[in-house]
C-alpha atoms as a PDB file:
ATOM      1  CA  UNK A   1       0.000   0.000   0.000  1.00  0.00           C
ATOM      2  CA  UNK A   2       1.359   3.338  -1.121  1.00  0.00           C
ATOM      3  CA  UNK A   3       0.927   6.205   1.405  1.00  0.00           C
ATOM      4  CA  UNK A   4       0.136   9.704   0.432  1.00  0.00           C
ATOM      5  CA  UNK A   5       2.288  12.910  -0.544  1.00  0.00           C
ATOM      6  CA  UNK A   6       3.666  13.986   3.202  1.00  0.00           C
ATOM      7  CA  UNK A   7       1.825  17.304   3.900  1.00  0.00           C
ATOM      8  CA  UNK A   8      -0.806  17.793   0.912  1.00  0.00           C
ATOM      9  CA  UNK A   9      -4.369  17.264   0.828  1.00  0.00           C
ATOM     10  CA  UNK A  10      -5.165  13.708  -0.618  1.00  0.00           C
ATOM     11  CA  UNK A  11      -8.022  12.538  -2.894  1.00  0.00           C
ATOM     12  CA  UNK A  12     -10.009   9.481  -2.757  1.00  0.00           C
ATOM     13  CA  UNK A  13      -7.719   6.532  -1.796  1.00  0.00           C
ATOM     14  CA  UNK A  14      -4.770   8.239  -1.101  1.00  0.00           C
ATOM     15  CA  UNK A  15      -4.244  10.208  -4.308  1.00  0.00           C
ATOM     16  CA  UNK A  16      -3.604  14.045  -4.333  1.00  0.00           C
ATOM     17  CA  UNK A  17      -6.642  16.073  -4.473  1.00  0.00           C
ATOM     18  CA  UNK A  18      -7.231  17.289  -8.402  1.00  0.00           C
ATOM     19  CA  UNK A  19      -6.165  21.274  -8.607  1.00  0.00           C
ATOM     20  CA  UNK A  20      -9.550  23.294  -8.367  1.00  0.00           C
ATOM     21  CA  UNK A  21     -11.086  20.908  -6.276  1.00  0.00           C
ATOM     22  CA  UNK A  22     -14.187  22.810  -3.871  1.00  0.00           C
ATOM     23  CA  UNK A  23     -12.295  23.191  -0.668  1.00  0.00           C
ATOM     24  CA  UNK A  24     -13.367  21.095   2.349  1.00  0.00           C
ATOM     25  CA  UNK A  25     -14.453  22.015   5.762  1.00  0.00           C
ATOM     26  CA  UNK A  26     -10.867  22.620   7.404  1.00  0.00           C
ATOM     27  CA  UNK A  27     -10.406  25.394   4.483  1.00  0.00           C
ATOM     28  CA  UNK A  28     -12.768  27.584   6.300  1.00  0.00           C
ATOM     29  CA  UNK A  29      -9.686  29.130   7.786  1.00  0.00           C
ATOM     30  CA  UNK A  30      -8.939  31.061   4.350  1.00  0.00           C
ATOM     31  CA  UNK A  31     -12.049  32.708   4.512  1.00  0.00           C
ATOM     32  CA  UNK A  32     -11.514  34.192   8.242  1.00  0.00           C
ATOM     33  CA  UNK A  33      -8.079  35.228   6.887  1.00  0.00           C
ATOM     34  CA  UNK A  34      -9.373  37.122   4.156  1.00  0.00           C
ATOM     35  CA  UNK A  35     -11.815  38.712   5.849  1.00  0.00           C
ATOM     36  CA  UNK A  36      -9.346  39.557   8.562  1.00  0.00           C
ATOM     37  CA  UNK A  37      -6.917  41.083   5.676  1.00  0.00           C
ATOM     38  CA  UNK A  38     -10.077  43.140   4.152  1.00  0.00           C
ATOM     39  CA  UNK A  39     -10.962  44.394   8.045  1.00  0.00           C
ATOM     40  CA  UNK A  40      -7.418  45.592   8.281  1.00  0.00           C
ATOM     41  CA  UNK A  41      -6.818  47.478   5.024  1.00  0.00           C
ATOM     42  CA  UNK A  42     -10.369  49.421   5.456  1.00  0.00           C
ATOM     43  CA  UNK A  43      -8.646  50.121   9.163  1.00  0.00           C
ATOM     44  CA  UNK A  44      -5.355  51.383   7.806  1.00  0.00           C
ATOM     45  CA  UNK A  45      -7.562  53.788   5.056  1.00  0.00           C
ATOM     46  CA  UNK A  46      -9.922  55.095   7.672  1.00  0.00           C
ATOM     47  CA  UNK A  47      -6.613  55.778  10.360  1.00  0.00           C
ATOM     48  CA  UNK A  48      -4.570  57.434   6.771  1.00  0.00           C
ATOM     49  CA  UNK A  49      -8.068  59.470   6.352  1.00  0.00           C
ATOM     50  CA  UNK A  50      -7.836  60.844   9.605  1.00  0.00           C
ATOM     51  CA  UNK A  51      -3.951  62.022   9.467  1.00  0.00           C
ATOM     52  CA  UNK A  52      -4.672  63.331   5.905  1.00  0.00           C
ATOM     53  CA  UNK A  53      -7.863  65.303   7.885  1.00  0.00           C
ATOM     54  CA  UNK A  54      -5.509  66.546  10.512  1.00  0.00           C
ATOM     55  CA  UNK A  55      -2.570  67.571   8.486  1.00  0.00           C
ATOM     56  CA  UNK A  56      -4.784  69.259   5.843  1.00  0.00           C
ATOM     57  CA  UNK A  57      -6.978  71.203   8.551  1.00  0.00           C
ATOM     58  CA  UNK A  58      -3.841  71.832  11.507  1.00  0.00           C
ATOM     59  CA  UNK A  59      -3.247  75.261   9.624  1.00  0.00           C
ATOM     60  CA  UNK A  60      -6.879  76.191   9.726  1.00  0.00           C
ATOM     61  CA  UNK A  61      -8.310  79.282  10.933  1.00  0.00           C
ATOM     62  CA  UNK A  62      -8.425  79.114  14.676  1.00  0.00           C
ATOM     63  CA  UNK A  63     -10.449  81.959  17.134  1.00  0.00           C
ATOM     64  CA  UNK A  64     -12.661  84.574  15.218  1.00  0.00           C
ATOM     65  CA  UNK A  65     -11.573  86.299  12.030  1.00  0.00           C
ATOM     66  CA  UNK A  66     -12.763  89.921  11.326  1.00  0.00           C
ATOM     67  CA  UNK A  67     -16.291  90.878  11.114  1.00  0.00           C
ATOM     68  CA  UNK A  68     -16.062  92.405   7.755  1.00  0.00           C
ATOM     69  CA  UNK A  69     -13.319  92.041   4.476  1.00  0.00           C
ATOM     70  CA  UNK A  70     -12.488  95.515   4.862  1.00  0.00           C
ATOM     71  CA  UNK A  71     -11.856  95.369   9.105  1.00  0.00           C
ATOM     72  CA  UNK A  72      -9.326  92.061   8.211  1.00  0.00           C
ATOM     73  CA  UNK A  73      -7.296  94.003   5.894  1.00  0.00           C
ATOM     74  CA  UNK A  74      -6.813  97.343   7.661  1.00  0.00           C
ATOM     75  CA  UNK A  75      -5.921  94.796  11.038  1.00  0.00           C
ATOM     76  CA  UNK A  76      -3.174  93.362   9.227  1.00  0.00           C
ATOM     77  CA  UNK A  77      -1.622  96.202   7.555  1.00  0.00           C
ATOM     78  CA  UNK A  78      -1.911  97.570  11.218  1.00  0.00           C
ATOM     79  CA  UNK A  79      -0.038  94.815  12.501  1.00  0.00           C
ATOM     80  CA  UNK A  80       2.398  94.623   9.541  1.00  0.00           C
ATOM     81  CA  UNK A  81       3.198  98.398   9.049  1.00  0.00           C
ATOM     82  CA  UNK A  82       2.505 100.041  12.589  1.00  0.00           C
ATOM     83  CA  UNK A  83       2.712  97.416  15.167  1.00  0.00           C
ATOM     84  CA  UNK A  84       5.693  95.118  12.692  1.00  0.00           C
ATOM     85  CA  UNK A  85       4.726  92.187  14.279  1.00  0.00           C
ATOM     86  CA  UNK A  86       4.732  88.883  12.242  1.00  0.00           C
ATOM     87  CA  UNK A  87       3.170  86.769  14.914  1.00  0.00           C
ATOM     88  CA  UNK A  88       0.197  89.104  14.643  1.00  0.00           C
ATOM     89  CA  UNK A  89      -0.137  89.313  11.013  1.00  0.00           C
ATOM     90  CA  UNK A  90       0.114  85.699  10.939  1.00  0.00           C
ATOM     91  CA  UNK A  91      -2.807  85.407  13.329  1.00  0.00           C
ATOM     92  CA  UNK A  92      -4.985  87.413  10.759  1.00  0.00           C
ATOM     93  CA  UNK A  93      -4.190  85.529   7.680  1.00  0.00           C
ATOM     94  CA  UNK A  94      -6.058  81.735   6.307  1.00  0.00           C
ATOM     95  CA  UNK A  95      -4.587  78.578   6.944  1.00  0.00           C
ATOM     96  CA  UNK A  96      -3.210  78.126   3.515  1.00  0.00           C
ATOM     97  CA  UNK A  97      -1.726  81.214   3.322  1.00  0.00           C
ATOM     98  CA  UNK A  98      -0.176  81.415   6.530  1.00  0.00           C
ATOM     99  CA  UNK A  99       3.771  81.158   5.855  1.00  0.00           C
ATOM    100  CA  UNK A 100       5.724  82.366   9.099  1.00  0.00           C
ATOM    101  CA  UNK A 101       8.675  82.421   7.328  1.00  0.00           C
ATOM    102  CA  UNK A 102       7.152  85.099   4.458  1.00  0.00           C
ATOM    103  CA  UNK A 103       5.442  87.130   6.740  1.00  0.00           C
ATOM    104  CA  UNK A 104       8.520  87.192   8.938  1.00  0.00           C
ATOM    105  CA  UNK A 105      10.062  88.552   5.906  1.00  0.00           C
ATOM    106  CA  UNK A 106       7.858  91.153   4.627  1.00  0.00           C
ATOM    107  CA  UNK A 107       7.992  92.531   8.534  1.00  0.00           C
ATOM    108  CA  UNK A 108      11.375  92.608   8.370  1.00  0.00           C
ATOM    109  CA  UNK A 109      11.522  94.020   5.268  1.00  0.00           C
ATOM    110  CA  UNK A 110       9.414  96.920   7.106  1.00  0.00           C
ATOM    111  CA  UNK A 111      11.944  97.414   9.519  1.00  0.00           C
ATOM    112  CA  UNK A 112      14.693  97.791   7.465  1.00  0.00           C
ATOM    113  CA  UNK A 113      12.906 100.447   5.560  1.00  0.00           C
ATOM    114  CA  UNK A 114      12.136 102.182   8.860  1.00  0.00           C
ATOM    115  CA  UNK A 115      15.730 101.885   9.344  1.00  0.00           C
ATOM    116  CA  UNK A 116      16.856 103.421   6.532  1.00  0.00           C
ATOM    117  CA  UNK A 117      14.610 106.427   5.879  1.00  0.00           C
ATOM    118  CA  UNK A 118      14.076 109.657   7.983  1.00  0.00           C
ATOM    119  CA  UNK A 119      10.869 108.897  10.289  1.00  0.00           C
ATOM    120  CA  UNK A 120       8.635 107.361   7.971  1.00  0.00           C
ATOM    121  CA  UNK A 121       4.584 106.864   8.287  1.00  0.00           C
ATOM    122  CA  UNK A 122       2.551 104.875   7.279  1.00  0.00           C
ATOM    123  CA  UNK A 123      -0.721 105.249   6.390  1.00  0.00           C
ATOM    124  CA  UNK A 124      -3.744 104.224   4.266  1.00  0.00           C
ATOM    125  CA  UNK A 125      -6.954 105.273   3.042  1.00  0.00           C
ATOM    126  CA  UNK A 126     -10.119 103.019   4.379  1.00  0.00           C
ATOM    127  CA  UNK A 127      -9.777  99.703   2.547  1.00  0.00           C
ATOM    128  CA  UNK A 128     -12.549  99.325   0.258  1.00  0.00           C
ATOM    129  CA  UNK A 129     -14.625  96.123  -0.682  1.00  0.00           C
ATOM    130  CA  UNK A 130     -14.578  95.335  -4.980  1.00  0.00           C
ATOM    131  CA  UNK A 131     -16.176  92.485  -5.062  1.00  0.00           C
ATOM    132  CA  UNK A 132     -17.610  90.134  -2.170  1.00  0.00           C
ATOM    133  CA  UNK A 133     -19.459  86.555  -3.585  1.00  0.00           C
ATOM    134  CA  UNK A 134     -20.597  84.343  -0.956  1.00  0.00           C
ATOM    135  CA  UNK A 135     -17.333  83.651   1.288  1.00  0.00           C
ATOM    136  CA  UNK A 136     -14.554  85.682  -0.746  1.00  0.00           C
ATOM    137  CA  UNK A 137     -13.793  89.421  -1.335  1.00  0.00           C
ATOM    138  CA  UNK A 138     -11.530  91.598  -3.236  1.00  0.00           C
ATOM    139  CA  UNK A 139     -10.660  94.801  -1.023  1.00  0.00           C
ATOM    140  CA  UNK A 140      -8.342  97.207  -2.023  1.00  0.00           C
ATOM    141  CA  UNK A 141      -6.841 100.496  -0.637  1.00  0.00           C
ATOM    142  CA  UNK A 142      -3.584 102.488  -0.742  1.00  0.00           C
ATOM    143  CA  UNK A 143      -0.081 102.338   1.498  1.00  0.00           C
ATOM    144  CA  UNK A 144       1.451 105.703   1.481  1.00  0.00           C
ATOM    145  CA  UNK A 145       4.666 106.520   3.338  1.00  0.00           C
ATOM    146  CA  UNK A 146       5.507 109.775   4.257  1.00  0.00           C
ATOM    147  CA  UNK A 147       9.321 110.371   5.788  1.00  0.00           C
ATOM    148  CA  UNK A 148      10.314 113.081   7.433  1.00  0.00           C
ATOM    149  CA  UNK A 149      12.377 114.657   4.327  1.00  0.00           C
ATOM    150  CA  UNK A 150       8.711 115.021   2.741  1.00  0.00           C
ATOM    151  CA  UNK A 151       9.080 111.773   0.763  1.00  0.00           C
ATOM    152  CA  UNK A 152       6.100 110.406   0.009  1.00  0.00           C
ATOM    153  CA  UNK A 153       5.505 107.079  -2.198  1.00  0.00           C
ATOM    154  CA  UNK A 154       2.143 105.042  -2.578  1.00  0.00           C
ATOM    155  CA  UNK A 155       1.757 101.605  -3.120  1.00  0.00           C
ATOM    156  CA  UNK A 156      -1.352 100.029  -4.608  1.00  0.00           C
ATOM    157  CA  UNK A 157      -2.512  96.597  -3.023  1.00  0.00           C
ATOM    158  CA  UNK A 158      -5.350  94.154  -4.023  1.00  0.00           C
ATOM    159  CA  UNK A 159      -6.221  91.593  -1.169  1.00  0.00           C
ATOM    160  CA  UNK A 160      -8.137  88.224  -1.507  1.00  0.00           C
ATOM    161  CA  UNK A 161     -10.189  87.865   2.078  1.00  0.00           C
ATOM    162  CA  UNK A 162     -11.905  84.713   2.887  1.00  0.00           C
ATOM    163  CA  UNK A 163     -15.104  84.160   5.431  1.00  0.00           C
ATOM    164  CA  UNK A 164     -14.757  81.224   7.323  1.00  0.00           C
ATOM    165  CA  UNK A 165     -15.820  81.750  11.089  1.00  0.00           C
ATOM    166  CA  UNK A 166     -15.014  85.642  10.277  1.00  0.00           C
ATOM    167  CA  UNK A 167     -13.155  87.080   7.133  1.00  0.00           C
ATOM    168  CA  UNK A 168      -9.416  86.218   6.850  1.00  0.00           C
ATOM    169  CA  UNK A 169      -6.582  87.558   4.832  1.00  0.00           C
ATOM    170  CA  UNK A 170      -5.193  85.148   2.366  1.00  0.00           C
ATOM    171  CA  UNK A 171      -3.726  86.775  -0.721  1.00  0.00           C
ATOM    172  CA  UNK A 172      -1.952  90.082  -1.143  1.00  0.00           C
ATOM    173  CA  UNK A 173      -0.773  91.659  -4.489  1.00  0.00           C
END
């Protein structure tokens, strides 16, 4: 008598099982493992949701923004060309705008200006609202900068404000 394979499922009288043969009962194991395998990869897409959730939204808009477009861009030219203070400015600008590093910059640019020049002011005319649709609006208005020489230059800027829980800076140009 011939014995069977060592460690393969067998057939009828000791012959391997044919290839595509319906699995038997102690195959029920395969199942469970699949399952288990499916379970795990909707896990591992609901945690990756969540971190994708929390890295996207970490930069949001946290406290209150202004109550109007116009109110968000005269406090952040107040705290860019009066007060110069980039943590400030930063506080009144969106989430995915809000680069320390450039803001940091522009202040500093500010100060080295004031550094340079006789005395200068700054100053600008009541920003004005261009266009507001739904939960964005252009404002613009007018830096001028007055030294104590009698120099005076103007600048022209445009500013894209957002409204989400109050309005937010988020582009200048």
């Amino acid at each position: 008598m011939t014995q069977p394979p060592a460690g393969g499922p067998t057939g009828p009288a000791g012959l391997p099982a044919p290839s595509g043969a319906a699995p038997g009962p102690g195959d029920r194991r395969g199942g469970a493992r699949t399952a288990s395998l499916a379970l795990a990869v909707v896990l591992l897409l609901c945690a990756g949701g969540g971190v994708a959730a929390f890295l996207t939204l970490r930069n949001a808009e946290s406290g209150e923004g202004a109550p109007e477009p116009s109110v968000a861009v005269d406090d952040f030219l107040t705290a860019v060309y009066q007060e110069r203070d980039a943590a400030k400015a930063a506080r009144l600008v969106c989430g995915a705008a809000r680069d320390q590093d450039q803001i940091r910059g522009k202040v500093a640019e500010i100060e080295t200006y004031v550094s340079t020049h006789q005395n200068p002011r700054f100053r600008w005319n009541t920003p004005t609202v261009d266009n507001e649709t739904g939960d964005r609006a252009t404002v613009t208005t007018t830096v001028t900068v007055t030294t104590a020489d009698e120099k005076i230059t103007d600048q022209d800027l445009r500013f894209t404000v957002i409204r989400r829980s109050g309005w937010w800076v988020c582009e200048v140009s």
